[in-house]
PDB file of N, CA and C in Angstrom:
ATOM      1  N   UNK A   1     257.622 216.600  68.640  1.00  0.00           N
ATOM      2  CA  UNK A   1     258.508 215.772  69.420  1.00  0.00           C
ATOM      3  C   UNK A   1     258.184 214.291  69.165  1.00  0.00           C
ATOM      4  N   UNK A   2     259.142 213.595  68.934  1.00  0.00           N
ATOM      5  CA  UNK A   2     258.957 211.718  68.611  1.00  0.00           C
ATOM      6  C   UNK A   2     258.884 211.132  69.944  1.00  0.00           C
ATOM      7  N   UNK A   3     258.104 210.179  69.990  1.00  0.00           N
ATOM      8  CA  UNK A   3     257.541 209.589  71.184  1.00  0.00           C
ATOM      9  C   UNK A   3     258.267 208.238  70.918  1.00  0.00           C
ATOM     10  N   UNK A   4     258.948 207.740  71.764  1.00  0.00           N
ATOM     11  CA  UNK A   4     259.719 206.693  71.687  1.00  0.00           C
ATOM     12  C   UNK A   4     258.636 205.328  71.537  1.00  0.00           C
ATOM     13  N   UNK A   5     259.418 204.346  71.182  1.00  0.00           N
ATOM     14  CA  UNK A   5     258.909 203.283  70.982  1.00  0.00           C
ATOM     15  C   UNK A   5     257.751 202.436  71.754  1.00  0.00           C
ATOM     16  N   UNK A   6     258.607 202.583  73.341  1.00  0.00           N
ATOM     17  CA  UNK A   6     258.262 201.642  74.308  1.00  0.00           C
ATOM     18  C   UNK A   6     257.113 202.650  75.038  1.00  0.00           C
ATOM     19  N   UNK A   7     257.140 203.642  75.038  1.00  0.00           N
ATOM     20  CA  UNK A   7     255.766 204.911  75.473  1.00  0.00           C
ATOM     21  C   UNK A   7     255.298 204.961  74.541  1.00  0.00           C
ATOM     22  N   UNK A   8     255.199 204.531  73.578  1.00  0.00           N
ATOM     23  CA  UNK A   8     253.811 204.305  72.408  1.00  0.00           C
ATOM     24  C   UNK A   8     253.038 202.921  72.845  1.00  0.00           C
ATOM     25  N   UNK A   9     253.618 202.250  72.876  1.00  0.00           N
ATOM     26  CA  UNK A   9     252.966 200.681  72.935  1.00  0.00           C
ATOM     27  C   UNK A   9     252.615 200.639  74.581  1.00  0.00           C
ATOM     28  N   UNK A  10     253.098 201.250  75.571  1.00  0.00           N
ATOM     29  CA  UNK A  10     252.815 201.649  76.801  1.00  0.00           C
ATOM     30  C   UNK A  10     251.696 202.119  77.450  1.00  0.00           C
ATOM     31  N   UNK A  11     251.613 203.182  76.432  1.00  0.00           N
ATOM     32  CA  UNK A  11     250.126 203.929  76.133  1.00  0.00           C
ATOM     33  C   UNK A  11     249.092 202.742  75.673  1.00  0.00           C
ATOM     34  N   UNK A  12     249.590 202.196  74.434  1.00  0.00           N
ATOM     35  CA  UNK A  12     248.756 201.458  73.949  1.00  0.00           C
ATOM     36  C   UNK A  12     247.939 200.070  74.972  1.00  0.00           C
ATOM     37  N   UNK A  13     248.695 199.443  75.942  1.00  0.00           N
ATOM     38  CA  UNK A  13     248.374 198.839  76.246  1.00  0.00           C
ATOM     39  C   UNK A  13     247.616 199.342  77.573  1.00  0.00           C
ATOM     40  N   UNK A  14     247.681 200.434  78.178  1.00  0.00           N
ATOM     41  CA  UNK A  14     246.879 200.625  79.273  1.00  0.00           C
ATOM     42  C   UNK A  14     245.391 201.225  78.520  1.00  0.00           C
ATOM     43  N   UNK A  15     245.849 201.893  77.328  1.00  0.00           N
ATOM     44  CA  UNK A  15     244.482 201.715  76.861  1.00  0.00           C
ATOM     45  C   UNK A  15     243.261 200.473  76.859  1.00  0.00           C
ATOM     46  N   UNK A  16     244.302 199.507  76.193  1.00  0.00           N
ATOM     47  CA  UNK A  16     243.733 198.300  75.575  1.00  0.00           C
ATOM     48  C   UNK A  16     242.891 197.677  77.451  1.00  0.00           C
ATOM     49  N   UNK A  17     244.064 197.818  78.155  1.00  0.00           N
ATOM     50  CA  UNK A  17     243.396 197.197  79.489  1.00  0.00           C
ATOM     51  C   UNK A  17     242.056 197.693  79.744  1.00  0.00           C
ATOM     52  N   UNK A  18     242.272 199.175  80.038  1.00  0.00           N
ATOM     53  CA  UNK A  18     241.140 199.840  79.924  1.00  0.00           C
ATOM     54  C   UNK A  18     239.904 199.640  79.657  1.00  0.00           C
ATOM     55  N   UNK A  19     239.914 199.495  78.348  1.00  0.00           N
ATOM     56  CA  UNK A  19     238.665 199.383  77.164  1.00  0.00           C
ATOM     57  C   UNK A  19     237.977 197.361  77.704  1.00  0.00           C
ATOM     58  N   UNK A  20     239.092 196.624  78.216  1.00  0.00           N
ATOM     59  CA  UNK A  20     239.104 195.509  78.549  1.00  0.00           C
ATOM     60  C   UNK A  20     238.111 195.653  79.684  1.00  0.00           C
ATOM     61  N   UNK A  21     238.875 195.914  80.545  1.00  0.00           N
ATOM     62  CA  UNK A  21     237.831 196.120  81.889  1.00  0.00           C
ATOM     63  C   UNK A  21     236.236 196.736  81.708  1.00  0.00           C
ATOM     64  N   UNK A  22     236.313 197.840  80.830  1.00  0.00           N
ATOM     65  CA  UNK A  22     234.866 198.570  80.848  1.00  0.00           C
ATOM     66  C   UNK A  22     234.082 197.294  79.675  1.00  0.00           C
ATOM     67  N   UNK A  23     234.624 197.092  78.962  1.00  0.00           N
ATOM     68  CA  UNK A  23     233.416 196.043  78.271  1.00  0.00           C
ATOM     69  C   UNK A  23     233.478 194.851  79.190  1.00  0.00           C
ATOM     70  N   UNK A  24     234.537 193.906  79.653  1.00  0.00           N
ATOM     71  CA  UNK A  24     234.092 192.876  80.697  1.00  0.00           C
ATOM     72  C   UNK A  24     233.674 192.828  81.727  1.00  0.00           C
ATOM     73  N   UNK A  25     234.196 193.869  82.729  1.00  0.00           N
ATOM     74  CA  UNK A  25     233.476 194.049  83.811  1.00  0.00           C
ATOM     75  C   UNK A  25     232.332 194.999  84.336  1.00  0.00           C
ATOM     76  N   UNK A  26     232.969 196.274  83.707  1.00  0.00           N
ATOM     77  CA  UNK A  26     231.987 197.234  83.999  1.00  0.00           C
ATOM     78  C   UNK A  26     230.622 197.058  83.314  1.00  0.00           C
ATOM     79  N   UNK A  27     230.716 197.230  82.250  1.00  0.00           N
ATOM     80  CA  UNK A  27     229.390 197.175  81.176  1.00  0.00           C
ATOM     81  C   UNK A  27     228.973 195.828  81.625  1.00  0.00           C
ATOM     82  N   UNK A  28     228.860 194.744  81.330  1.00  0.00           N
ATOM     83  CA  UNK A  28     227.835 193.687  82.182  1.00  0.00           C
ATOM     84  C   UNK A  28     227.219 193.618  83.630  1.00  0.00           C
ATOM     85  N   UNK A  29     228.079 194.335  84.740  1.00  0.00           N
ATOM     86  CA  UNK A  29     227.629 194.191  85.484  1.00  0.00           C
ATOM     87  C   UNK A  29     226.595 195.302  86.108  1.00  0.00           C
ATOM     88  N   UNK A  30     227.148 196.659  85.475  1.00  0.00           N
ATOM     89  CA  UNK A  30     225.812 197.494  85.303  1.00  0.00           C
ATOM     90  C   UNK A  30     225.126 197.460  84.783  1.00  0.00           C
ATOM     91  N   UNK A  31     224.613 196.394  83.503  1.00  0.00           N
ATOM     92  CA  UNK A  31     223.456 196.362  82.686  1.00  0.00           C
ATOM     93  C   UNK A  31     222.984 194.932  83.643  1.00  0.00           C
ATOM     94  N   UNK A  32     223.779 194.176  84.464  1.00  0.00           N
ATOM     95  CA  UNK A  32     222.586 193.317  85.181  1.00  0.00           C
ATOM     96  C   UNK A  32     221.914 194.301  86.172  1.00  0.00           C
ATOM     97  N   UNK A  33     222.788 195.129  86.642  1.00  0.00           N
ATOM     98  CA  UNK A  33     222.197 195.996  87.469  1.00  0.00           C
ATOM     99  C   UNK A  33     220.468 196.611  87.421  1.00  0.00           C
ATOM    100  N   UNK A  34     221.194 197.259  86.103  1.00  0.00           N
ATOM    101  CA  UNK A  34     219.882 198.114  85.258  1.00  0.00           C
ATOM    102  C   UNK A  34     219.023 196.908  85.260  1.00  0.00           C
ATOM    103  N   UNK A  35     218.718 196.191  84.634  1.00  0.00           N
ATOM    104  CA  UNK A  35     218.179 194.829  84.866  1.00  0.00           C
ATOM    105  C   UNK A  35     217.027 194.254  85.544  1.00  0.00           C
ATOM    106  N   UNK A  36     217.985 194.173  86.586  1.00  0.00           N
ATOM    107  CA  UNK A  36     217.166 193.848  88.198  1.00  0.00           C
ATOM    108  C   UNK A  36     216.273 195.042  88.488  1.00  0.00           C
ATOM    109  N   UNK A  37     217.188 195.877  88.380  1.00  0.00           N
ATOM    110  CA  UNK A  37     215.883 197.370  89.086  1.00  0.00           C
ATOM    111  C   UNK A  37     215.019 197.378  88.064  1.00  0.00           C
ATOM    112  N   UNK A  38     214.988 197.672  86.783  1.00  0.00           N
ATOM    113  CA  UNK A  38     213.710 197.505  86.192  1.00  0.00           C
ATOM    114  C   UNK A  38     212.616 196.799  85.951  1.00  0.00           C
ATOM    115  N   UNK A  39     213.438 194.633  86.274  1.00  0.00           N
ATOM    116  CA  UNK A  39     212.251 194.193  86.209  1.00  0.00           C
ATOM    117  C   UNK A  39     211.474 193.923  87.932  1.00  0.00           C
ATOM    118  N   UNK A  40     212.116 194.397  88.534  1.00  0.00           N
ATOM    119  CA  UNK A  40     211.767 194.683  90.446  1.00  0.00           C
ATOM    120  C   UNK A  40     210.702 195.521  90.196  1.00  0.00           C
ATOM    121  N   UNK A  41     210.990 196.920  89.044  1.00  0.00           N
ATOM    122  CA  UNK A  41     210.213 197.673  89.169  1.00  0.00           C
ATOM    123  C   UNK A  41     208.675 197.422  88.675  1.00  0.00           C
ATOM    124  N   UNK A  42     208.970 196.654  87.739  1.00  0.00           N
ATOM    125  CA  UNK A  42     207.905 196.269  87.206  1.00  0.00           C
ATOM    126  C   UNK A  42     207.162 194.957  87.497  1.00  0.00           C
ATOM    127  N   UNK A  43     207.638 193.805  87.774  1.00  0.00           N
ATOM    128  CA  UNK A  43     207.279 192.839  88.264  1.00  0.00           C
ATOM    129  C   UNK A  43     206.531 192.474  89.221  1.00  0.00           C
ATOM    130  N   UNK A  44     207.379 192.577  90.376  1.00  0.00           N
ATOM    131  CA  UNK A  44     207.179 192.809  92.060  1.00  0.00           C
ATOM    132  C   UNK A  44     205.650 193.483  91.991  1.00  0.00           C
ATOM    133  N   UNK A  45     205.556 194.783  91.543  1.00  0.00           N
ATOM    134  CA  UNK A  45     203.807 195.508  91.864  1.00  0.00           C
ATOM    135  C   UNK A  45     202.890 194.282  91.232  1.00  0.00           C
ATOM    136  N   UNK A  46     202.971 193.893  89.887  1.00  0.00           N
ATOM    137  CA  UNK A  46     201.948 193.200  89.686  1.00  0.00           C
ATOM    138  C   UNK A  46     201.987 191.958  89.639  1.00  0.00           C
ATOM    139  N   UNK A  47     202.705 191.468  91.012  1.00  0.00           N
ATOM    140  CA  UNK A  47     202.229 189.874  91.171  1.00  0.00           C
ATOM    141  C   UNK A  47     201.057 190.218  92.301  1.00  0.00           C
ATOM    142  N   UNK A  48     200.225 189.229  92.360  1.00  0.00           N
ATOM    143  CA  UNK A  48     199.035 189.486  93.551  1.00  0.00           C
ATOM    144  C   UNK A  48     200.200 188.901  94.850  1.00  0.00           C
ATOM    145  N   UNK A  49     199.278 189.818  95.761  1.00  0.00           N
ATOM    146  CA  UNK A  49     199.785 189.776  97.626  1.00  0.00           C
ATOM    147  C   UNK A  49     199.711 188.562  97.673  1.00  0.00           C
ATOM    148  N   UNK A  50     200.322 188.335  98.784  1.00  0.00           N
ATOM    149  CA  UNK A  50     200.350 186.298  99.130  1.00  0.00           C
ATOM    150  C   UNK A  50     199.460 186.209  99.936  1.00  0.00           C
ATOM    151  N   UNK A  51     198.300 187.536 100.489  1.00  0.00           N
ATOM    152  CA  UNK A  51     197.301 186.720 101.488  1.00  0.00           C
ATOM    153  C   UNK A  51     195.737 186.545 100.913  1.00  0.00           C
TER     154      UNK A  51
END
């Protein structure tokens, strides 16, 4: 079956949004995520106590 013109490029562009959002928003803001918790995890224990 032929897929018309305007539902090809239709498709195409909610893809494109898609792929937009997960590399600009998603993917940076879960790798600051990841980030923070790992260097919390690691950091935070070995600074000396403040007393």
């Amino acid at each position: 079956m032929r897929t018309k013109r305007y539902v090809k490029f239709k498709k195409y562009r909610q893809k494109r949004r898609r792929r937009i959002f997960v590399f600009f928003v998603l993917l940076p803001s879960s790798l600051l995520l990841i980030g923070y918790l790992l260097t919390s995890l690691s950091v935070l224990p070995a600074l000396p106590a403040g007393r």
